[in-house]
N, C-alpha and C. Protein backbone atom coordinates (compact mmCIF):
# COMPACT_ATOMS: atom_id res chain seq x y z
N UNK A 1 -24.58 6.83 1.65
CA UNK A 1 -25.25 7.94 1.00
C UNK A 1 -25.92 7.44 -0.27
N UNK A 2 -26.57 7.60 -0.55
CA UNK A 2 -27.49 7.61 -1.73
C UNK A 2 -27.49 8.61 -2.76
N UNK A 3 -27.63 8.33 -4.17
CA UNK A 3 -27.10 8.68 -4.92
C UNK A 3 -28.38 10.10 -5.26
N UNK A 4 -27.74 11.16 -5.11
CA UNK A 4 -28.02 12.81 -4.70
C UNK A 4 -28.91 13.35 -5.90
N UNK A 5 -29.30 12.09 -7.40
CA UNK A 5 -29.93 13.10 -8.16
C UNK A 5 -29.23 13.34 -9.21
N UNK A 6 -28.02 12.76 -9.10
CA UNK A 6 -27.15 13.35 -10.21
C UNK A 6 -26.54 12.06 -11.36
N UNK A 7 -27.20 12.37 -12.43
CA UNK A 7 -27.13 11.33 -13.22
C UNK A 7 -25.15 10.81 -13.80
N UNK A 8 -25.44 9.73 -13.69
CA UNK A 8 -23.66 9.03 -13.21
C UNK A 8 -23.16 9.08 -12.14
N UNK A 9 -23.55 9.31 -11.45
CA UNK A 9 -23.28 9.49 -9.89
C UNK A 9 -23.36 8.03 -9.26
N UNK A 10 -21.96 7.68 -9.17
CA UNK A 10 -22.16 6.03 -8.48
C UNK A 10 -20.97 5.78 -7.40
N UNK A 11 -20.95 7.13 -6.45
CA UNK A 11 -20.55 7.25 -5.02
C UNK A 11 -21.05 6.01 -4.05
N UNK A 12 -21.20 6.57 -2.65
CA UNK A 12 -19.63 7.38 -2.51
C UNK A 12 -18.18 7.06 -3.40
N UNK A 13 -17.82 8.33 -3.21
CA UNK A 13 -15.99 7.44 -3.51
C UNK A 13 -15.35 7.23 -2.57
N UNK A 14 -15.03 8.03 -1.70
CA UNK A 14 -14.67 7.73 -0.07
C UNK A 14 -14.99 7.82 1.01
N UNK A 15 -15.10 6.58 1.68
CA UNK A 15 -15.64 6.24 2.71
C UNK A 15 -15.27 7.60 3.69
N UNK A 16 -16.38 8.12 4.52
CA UNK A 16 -15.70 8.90 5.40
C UNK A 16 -14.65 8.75 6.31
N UNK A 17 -13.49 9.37 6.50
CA UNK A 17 -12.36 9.59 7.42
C UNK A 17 -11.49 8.54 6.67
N UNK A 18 -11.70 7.94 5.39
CA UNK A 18 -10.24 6.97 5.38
C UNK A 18 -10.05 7.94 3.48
N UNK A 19 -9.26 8.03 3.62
CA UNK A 19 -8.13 8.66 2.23
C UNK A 19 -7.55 7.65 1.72
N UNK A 20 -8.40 7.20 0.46
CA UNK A 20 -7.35 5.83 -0.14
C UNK A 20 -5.60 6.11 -0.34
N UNK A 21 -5.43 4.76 -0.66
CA UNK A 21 -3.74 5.66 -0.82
C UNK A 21 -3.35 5.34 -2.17
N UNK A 22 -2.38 5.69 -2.65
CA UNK A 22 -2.00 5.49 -4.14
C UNK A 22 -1.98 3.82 -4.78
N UNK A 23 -1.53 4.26 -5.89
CA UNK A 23 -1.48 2.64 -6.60
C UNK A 23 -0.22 1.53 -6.09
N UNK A 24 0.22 2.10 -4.75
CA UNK A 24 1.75 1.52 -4.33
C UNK A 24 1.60 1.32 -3.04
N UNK A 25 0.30 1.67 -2.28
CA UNK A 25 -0.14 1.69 -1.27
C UNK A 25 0.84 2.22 -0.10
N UNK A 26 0.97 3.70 -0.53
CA UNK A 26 1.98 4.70 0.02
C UNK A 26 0.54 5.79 0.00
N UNK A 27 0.68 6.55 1.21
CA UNK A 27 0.06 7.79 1.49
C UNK A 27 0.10 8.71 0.28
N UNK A 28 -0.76 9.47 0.18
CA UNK A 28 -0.56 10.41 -0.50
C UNK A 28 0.02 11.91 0.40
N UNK A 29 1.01 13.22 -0.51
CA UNK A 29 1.27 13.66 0.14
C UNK A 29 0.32 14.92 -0.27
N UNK A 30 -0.24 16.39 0.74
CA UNK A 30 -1.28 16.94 0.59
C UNK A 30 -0.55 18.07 1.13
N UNK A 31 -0.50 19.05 0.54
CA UNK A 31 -0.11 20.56 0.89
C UNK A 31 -0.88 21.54 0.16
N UNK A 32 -0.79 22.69 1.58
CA UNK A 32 -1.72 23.83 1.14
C UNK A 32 -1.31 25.21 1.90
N UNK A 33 -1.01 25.89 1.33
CA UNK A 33 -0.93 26.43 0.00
C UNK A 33 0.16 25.17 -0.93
N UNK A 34 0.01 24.97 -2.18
CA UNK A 34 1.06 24.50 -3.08
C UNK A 34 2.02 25.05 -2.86
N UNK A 35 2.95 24.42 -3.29
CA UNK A 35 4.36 25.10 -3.74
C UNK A 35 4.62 25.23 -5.00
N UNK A 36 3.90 25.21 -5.83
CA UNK A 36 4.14 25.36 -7.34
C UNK A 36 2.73 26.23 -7.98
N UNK A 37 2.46 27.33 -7.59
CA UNK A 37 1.78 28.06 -7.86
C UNK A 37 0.08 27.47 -8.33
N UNK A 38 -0.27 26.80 -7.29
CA UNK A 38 -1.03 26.30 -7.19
C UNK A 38 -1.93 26.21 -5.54
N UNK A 39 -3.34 25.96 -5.65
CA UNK A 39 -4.02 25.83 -4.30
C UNK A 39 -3.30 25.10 -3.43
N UNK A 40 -2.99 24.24 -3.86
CA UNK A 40 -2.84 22.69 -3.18
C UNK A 40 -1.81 21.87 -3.92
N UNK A 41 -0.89 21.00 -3.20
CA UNK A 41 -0.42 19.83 -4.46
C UNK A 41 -0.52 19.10 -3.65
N UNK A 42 -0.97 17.62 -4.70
CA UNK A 42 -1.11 16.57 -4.46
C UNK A 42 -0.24 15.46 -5.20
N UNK A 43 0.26 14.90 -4.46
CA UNK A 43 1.32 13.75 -4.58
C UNK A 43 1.69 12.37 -4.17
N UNK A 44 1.92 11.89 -5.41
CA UNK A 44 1.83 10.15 -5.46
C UNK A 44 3.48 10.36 -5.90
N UNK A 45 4.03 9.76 -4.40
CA UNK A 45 5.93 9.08 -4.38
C UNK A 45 6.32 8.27 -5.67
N UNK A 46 5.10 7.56 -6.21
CA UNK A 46 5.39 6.96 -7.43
C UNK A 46 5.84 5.70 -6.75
N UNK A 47 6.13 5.33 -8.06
CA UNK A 47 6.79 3.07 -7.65
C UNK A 47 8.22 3.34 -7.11
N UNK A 48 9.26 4.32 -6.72
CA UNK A 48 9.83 4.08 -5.71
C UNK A 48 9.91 4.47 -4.42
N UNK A 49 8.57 5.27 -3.99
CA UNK A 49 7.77 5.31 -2.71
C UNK A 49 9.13 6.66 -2.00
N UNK A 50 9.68 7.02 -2.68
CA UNK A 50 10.74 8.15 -2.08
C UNK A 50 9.95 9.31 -2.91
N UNK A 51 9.91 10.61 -1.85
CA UNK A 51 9.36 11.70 -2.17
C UNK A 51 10.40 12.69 -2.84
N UNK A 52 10.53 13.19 -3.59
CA UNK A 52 11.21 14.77 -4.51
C UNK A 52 12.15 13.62 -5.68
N UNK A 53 11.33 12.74 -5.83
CA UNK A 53 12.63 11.94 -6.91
C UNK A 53 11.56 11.95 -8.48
N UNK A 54 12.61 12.04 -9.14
CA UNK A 54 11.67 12.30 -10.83
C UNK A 54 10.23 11.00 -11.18
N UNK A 55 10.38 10.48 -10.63
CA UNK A 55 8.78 9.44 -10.77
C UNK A 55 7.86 9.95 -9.93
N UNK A 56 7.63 11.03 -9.33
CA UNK A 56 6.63 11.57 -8.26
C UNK A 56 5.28 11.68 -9.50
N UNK A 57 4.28 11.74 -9.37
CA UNK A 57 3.19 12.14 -9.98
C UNK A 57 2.15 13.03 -8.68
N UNK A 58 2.11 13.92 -9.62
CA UNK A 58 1.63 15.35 -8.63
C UNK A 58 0.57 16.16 -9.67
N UNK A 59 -0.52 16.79 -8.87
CA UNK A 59 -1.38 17.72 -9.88
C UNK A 59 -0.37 19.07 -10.73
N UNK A 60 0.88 18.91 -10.19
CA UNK A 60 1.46 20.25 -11.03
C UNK A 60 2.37 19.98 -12.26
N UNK A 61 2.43 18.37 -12.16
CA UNK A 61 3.22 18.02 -13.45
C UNK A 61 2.70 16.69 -14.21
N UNK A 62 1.17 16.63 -14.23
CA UNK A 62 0.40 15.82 -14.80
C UNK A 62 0.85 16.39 -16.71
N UNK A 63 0.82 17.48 -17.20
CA UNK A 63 1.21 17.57 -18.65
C UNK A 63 3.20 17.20 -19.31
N UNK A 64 3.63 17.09 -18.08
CA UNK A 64 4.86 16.98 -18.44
C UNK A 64 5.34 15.16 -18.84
């Protein structure tokens, strides 16, 4: 794709059909509706690649 016109625009970011994966090269996890009063959450297992453990990084506890 070519860049649409929009100044800073230095896409693509993702290739179609592949979803990079986190900085641990673990999937990301994607739910919808959220469970935390939110659209959607999105979730990185963090550096010990186990999901619901306190190193998760997720759009619902990015200020904490």
């Amino acid at each position: 794709m070519q860049n649409p016109g929009v100044d800073g625009w230095e896409g693509p970011y993702m290739m179609r059909g592949k979803v990079p994966s986190d900085g641990w090269k673990e999937s990301f996890i994607y739910k919808i509706p959220g469970d935390h009063l939110t659209d959607y959450d999105l979730i990185s297992k963090g550096p010990d690649k186990t999901a619901g453990t306190p190193d998760d990084i997720a759009n619902y506890n990015l200020d904490e």
